[in-house]
N, C-alpha and C. Protein backbone atom coordinates (compact mmCIF):
# COMPACT_ATOMS: atom_id res chain seq x y z
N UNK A 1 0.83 -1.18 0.00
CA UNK A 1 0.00 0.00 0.00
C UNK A 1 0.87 1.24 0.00
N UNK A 2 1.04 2.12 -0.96
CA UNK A 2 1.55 3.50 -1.14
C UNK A 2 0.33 4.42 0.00
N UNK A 3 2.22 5.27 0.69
CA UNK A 3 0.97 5.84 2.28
C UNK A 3 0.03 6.67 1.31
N UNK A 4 -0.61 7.16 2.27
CA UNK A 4 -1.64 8.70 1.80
C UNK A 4 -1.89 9.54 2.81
N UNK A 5 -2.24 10.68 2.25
CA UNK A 5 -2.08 12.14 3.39
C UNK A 5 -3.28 13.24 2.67
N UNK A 6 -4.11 12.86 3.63
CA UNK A 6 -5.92 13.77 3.66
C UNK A 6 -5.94 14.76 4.69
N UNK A 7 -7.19 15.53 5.00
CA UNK A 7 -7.96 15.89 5.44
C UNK A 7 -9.45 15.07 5.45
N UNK A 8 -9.34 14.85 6.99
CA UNK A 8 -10.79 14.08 7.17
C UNK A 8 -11.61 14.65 7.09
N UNK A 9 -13.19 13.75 6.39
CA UNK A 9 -14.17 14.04 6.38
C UNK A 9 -15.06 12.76 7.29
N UNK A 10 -15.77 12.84 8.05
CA UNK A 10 -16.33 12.14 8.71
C UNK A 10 -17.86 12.04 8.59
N UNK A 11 -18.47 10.86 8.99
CA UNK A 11 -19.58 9.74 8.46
C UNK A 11 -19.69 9.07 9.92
N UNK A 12 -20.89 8.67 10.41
CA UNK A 12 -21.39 7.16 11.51
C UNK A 12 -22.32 7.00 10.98
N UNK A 13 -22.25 5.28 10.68
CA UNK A 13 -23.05 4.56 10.15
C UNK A 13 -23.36 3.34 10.76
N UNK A 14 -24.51 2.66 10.12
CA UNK A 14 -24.75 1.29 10.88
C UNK A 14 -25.35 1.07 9.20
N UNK A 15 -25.19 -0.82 9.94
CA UNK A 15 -25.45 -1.95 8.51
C UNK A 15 -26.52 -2.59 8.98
N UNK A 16 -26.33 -3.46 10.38
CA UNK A 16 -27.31 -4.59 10.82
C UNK A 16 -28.52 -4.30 11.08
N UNK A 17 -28.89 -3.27 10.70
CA UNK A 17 -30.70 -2.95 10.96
C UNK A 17 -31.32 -1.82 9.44
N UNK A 18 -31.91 -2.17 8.92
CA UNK A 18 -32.76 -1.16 8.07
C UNK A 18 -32.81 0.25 8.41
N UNK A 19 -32.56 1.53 7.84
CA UNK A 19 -32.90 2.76 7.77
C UNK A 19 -33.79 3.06 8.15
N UNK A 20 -34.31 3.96 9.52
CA UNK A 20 -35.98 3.99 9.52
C UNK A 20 -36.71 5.03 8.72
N UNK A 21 -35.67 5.46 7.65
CA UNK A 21 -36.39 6.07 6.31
C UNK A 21 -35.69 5.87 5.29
N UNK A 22 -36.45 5.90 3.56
CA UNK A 22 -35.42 5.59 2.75
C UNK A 22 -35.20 3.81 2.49
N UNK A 23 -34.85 3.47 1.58
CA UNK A 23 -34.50 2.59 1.41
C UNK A 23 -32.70 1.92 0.67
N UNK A 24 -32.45 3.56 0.25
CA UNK A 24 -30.91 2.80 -0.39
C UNK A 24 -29.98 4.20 0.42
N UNK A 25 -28.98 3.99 0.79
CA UNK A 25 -27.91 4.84 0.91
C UNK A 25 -27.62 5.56 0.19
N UNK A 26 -27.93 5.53 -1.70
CA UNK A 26 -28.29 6.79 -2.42
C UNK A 26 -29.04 8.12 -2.62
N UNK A 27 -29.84 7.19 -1.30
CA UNK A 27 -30.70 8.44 -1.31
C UNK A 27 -30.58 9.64 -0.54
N UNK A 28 -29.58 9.41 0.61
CA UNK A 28 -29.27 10.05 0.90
C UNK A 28 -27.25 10.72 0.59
N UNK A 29 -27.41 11.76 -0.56
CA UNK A 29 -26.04 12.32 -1.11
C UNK A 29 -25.97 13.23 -0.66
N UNK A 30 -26.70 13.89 0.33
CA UNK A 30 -26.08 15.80 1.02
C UNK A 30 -24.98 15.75 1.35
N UNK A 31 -24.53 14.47 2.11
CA UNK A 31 -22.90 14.82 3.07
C UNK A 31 -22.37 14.77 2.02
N UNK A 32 -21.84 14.47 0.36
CA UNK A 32 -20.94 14.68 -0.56
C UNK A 32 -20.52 16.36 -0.41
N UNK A 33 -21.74 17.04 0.01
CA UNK A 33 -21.38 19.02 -0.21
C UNK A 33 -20.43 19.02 0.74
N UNK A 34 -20.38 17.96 2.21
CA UNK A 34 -19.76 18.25 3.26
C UNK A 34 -18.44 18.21 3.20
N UNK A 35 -18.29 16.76 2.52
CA UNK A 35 -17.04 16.06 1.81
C UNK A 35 -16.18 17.25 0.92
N UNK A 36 -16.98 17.74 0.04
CA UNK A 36 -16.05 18.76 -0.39
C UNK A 36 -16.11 20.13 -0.46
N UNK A 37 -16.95 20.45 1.10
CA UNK A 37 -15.88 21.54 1.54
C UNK A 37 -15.01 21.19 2.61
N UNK A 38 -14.23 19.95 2.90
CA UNK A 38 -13.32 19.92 3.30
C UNK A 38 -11.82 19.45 2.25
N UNK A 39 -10.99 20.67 2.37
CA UNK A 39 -9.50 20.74 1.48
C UNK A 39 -9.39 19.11 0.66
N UNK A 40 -8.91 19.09 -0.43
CA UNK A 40 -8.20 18.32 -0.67
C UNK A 40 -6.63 17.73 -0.65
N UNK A 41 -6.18 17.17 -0.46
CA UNK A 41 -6.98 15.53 -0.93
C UNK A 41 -7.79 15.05 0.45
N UNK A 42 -8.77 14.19 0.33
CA UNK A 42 -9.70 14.24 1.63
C UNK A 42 -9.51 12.58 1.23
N UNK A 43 -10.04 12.15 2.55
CA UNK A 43 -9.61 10.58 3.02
C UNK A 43 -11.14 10.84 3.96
N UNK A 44 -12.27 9.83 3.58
CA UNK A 44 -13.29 9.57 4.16
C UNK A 44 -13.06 8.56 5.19
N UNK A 45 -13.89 9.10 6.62
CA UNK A 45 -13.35 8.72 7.84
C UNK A 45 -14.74 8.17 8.60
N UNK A 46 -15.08 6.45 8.46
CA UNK A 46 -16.44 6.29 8.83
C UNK A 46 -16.33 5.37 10.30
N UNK A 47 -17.38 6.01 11.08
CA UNK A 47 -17.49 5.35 12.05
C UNK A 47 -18.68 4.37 11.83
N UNK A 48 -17.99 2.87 12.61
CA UNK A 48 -19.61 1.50 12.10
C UNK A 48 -20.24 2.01 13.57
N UNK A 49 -21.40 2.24 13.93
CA UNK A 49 -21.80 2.50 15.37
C UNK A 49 -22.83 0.69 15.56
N UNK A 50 -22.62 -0.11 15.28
CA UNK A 50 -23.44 -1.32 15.48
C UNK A 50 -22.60 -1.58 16.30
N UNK A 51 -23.28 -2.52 17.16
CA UNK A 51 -22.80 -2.87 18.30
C UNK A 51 -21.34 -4.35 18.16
N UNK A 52 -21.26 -4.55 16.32
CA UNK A 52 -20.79 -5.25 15.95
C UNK A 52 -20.22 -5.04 14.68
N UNK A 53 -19.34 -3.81 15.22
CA UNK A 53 -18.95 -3.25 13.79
C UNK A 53 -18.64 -4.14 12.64
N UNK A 54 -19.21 -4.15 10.95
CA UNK A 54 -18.67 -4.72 10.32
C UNK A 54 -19.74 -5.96 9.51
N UNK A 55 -21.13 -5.64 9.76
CA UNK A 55 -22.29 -6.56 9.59
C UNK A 55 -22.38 -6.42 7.90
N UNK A 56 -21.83 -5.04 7.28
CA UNK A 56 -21.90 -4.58 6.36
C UNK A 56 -21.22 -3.60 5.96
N UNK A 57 -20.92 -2.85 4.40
CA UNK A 57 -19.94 -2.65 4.14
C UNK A 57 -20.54 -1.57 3.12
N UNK A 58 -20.87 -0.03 3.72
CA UNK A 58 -20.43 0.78 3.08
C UNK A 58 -19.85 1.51 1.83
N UNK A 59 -18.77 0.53 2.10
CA UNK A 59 -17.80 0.91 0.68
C UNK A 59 -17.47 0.06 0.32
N UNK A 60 -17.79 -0.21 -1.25
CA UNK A 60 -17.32 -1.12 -2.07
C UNK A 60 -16.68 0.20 -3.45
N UNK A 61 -16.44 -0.80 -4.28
CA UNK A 61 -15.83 -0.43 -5.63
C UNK A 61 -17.14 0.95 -6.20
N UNK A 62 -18.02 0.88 -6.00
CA UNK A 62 -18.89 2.21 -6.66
C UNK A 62 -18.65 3.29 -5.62
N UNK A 63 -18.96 3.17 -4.84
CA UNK A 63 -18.72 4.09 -3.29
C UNK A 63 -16.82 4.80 -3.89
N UNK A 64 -16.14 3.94 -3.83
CA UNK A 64 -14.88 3.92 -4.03
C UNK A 64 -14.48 5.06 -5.37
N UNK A 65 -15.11 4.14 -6.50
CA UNK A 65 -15.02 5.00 -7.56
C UNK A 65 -15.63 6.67 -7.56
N UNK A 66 -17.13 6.71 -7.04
CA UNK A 66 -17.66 8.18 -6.66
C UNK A 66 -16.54 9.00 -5.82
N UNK A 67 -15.96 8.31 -4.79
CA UNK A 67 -15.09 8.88 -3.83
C UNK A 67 -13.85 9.61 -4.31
N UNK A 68 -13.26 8.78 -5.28
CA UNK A 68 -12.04 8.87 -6.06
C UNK A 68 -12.14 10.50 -6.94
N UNK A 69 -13.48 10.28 -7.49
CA UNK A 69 -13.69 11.82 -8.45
C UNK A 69 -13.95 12.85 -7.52
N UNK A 70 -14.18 12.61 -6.08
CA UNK A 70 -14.65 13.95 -5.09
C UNK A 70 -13.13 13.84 -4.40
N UNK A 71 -12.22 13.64 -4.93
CA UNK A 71 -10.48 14.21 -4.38
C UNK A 71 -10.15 13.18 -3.22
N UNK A 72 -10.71 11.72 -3.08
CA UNK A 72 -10.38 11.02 -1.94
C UNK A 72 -9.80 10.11 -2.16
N UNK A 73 -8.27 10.34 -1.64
CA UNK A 73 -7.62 9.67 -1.23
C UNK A 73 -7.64 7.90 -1.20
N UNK A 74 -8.64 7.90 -0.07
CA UNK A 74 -9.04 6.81 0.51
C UNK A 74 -9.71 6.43 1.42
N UNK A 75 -10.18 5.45 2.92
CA UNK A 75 -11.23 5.41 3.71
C UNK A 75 -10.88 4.97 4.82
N UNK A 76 -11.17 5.34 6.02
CA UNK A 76 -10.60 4.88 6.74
C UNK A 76 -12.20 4.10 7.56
N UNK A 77 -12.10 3.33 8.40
CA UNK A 77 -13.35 2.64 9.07
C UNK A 77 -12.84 1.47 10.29
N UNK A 78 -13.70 1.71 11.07
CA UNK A 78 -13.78 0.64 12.14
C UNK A 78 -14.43 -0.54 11.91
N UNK A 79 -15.55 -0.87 10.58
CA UNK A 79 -16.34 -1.40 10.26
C UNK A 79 -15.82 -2.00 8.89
N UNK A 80 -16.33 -2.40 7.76
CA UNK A 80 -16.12 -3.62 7.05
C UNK A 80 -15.71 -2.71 5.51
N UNK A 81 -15.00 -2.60 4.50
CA UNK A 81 -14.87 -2.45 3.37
C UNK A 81 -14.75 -3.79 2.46
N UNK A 82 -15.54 -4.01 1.21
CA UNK A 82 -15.91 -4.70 0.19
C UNK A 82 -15.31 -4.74 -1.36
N UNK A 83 -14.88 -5.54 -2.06
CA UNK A 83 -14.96 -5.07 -3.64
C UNK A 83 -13.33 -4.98 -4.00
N UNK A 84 -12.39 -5.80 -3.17
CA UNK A 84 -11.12 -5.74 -2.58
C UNK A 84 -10.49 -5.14 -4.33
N UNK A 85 -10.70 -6.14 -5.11
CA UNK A 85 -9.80 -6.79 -6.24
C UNK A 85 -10.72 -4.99 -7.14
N UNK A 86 -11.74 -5.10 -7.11
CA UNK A 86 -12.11 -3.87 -8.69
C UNK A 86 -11.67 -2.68 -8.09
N UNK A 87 -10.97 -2.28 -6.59
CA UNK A 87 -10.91 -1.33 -5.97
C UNK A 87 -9.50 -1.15 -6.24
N UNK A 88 -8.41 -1.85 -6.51
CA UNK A 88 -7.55 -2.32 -6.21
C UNK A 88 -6.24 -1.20 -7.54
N UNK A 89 -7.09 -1.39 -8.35
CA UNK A 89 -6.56 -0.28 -9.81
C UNK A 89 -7.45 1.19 -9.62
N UNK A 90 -7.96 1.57 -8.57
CA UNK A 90 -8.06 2.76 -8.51
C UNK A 90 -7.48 3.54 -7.80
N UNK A 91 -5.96 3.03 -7.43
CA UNK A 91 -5.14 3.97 -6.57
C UNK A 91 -6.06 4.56 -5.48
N UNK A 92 -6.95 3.83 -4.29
CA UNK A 92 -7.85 4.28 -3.87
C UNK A 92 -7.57 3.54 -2.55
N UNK A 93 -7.14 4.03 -1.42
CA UNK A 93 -6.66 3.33 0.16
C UNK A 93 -7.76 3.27 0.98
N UNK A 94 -7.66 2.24 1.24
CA UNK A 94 -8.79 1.65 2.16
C UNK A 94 -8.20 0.68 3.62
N UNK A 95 -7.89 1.52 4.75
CA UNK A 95 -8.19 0.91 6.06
C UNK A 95 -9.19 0.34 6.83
N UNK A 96 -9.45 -1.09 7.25
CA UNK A 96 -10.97 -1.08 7.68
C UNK A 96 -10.40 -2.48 8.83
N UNK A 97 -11.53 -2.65 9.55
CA UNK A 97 -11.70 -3.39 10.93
C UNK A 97 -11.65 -4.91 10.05
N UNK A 98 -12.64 -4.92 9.00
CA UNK A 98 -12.76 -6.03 8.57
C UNK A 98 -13.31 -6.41 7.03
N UNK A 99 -14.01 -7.61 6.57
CA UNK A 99 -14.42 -7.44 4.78
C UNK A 99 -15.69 -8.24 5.06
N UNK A 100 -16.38 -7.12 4.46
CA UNK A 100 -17.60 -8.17 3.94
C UNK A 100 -17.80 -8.26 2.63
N UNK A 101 -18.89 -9.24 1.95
CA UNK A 101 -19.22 -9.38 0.78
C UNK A 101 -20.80 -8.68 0.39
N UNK A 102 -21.42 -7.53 1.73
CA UNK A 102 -22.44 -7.19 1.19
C UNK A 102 -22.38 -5.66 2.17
N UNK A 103 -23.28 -4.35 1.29
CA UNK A 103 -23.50 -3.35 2.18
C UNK A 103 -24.51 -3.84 3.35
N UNK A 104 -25.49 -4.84 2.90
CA UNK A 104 -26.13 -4.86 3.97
C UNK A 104 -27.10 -4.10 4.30
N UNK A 105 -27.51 -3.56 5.36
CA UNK A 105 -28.45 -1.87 5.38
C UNK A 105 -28.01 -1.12 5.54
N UNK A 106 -26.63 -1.15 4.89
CA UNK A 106 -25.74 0.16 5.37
C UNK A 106 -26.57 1.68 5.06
N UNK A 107 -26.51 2.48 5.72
CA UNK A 107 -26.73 3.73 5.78
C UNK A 107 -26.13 5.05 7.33
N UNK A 108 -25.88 6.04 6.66
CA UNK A 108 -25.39 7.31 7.60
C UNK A 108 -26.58 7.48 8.23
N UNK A 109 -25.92 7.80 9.15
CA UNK A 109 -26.84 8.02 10.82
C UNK A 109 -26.23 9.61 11.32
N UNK A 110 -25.34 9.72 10.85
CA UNK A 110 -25.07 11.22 11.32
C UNK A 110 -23.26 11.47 10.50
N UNK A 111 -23.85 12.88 10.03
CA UNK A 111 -22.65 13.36 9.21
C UNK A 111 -21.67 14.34 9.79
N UNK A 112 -19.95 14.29 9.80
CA UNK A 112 -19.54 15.22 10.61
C UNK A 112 -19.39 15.24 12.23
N UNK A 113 -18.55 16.11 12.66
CA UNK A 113 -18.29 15.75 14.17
C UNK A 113 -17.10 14.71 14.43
N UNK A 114 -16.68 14.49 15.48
CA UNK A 114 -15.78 13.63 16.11
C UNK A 114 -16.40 12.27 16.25
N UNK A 115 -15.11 11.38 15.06
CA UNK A 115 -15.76 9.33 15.28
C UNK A 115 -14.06 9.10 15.81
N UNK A 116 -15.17 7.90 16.25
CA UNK A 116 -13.59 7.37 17.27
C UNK A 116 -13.37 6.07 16.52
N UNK A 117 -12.29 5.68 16.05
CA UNK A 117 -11.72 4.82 14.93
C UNK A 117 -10.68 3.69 16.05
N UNK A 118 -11.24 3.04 16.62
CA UNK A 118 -10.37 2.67 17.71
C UNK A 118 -10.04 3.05 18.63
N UNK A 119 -8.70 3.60 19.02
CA UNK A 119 -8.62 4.22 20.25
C UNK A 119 -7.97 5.84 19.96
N UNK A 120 -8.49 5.91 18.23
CA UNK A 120 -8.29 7.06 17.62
C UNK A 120 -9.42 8.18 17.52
N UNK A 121 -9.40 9.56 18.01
CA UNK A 121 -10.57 10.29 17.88
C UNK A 121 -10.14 11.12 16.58
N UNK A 122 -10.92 11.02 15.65
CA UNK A 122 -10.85 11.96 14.57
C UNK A 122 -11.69 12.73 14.20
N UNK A 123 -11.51 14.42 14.25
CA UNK A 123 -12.70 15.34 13.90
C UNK A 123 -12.55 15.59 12.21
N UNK A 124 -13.51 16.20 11.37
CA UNK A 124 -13.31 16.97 10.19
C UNK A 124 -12.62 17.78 10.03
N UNK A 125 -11.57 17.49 9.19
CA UNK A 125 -10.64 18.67 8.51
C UNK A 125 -9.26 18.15 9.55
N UNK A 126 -9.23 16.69 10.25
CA UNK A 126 -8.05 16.38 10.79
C UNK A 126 -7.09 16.03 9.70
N UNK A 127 -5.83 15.74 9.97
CA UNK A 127 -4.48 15.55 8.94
C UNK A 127 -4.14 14.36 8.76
N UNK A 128 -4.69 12.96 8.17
CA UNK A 128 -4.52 11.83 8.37
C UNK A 128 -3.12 11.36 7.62
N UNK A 129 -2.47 10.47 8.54
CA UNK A 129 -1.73 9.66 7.14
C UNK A 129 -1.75 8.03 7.60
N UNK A 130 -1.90 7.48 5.91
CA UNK A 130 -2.22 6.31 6.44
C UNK A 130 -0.95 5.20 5.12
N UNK A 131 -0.22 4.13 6.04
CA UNK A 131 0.71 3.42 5.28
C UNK A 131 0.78 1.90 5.80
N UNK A 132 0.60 1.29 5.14
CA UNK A 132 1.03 -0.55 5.13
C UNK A 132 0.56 -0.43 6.97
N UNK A 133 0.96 0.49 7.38
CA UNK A 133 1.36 0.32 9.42
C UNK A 133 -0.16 0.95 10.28
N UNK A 134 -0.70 1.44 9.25
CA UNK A 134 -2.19 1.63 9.65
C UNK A 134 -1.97 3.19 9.48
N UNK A 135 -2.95 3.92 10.33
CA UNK A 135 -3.28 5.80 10.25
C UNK A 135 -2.50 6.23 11.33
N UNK A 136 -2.36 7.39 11.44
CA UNK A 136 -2.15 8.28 12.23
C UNK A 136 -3.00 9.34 12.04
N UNK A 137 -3.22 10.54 13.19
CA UNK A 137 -3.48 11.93 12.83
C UNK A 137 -2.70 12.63 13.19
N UNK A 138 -2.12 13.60 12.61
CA UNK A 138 -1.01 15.01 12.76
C UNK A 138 -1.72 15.86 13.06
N UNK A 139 -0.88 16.13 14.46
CA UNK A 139 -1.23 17.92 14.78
C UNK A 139 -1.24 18.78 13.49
N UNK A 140 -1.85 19.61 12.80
CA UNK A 140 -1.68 20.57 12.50
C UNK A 140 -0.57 21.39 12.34
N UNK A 141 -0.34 22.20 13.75
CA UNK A 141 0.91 22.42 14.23
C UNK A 141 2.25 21.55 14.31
N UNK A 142 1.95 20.79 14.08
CA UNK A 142 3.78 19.88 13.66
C UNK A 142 3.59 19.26 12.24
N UNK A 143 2.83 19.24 11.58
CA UNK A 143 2.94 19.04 10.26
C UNK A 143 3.76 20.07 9.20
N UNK A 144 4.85 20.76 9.64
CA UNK A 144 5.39 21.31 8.93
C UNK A 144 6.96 20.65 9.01
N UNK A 145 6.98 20.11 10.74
CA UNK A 145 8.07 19.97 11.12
C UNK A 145 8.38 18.45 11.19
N UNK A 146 7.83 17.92 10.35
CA UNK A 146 7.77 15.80 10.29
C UNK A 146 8.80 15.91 9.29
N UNK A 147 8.87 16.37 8.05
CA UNK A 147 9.99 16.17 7.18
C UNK A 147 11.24 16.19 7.53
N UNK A 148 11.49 17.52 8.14
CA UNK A 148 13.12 17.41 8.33
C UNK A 148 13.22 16.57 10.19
N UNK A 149 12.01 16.06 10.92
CA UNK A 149 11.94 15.52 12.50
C UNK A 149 12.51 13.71 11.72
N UNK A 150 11.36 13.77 10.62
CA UNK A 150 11.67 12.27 9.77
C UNK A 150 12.92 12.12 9.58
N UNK A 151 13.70 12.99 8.65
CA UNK A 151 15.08 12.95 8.04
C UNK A 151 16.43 12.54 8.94
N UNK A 152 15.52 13.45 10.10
CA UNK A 152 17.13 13.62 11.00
C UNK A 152 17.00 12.25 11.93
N UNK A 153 15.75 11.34 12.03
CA UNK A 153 15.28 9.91 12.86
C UNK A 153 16.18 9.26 12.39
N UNK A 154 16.12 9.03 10.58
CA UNK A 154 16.13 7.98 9.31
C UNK A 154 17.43 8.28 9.52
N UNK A 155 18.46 9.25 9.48
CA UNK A 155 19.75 9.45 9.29
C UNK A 155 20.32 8.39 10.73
N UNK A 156 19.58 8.99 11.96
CA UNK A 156 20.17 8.09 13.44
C UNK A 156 20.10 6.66 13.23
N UNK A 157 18.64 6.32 12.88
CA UNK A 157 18.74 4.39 12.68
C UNK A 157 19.75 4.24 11.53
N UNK A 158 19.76 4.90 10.49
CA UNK A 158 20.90 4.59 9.61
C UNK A 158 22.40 4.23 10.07
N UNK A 159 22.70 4.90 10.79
CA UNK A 159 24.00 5.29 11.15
C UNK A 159 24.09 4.02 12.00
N UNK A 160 22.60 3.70 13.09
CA UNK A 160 23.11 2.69 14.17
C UNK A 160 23.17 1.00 13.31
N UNK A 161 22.06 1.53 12.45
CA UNK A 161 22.07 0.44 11.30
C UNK A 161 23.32 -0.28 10.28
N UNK A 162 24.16 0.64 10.06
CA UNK A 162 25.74 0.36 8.97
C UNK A 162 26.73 0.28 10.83
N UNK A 163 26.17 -0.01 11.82
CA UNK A 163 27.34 -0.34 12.85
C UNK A 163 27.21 -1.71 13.02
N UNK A 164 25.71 -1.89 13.31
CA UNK A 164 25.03 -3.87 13.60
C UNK A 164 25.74 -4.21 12.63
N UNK A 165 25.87 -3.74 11.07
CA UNK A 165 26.17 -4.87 9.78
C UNK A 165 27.50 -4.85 10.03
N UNK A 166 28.22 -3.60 10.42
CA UNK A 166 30.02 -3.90 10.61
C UNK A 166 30.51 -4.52 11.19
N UNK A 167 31.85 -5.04 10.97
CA UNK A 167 32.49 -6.48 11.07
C UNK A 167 32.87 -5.76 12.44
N UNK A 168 33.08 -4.39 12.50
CA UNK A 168 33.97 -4.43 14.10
C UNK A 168 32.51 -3.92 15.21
N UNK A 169 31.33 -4.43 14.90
CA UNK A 169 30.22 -4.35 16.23
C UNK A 169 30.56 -5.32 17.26
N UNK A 170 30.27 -4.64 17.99
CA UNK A 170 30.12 -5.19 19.62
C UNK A 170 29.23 -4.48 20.49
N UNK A 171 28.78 -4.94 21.85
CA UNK A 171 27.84 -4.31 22.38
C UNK A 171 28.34 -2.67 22.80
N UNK A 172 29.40 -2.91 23.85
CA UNK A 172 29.84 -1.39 23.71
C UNK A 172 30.11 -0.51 22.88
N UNK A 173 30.63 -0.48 21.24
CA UNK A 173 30.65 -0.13 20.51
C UNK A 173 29.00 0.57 20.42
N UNK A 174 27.95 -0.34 20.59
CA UNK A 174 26.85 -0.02 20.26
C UNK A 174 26.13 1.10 21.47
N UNK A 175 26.34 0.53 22.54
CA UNK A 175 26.51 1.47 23.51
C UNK A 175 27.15 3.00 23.60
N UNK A 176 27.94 2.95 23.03
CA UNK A 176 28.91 3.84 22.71
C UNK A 176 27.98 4.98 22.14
N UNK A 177 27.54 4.41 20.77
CA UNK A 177 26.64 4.88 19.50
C UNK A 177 25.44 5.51 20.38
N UNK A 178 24.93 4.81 20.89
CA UNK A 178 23.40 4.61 21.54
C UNK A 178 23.64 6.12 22.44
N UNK A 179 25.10 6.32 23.04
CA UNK A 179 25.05 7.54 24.21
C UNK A 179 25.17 8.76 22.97
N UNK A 180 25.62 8.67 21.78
CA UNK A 180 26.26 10.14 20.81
C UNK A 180 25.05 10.54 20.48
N UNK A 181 23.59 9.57 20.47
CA UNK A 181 22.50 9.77 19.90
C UNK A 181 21.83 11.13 21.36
């Protein structure tokens, strides 16, 4: 998975029970206006609120594809994503709890606001990045300062890294290293 780096837009939904209005999740498209007025590139951020996240699945390959033309990234969810393989050539990232093979009764229950993605709270318009190692969210305020905080990490394991492979390592040697850091 190539990482990705959004601005959240947030969704809570449930699958395991019928809509008590409406019948398809198409019918209700207002939160798309919500979706994009938040910056691009945006990474859709859904909370499953069933008591068993994951009965059903939201997002498949159409969901995916619509998503893709409104500047998204990709999805993040506590609950189930679908459609693995047609999703797969749309450069389109998808984090999720689990897979199903059906939406189910999926439908939004409330658009926007703070969903908690695990033991992650994410509001709209947060700074996500998400790689092979799962999401994070970035302060705001230190998202300027990860590039060169990254560079100068990657340079330290490097350095302690070409000592383990050298023929003259030993523990104090490493010790040694471990105190210059």
């Amino acid at each position: 998975m190539l990482p990705v780096l959004g601005y959240a837009m947030t969704l809570k939904v449930r699958s395991s029970s019928p809509p008590s209005k409406g019948q398809s999740f198409f019918e209700n498209t207002d939160w798309w206006d919500e979706l994009l007025a938040v910056p691009a590139p945006r990474i859709l951020v859904v909370q499953d609120m069933d008591r068993f996240p994951g009965s059903g699945a939201l997002i498949g390959d159409l969901h995916a594809c619509i998503l893709k033309k409104l500047d998204c990234v990709g999805v993040v969810t506590n609950g189930a994503v679908r459609d693995l393989p047609r999703i797969e050539g749309l450069d389109f990232q998808m984090f999720s709890g689990s897979l199903n093979v059906s939406h189910a009764y999926s439908h939004i229950v409330h658009v926007g606001g703070p969903v908690q993605i695990g033991s992650l709270e994410i509001s709209p318009g947060d700074l996500i990045h998400g790689d092979c190692h799962g999401i994070v969210r970035i302060p705001r305020e230190l998202a300027t300062r990860i590039p060169a905080t990254a560079s100068a990490l990657r340079d330290k394991e490097e350095k302690i890294m070409t000592y383990c492979h050298s023929p003259g390592f030993s523990v104090e040697g490493l010790r040694d290293l471990l105190a210059e850091q």
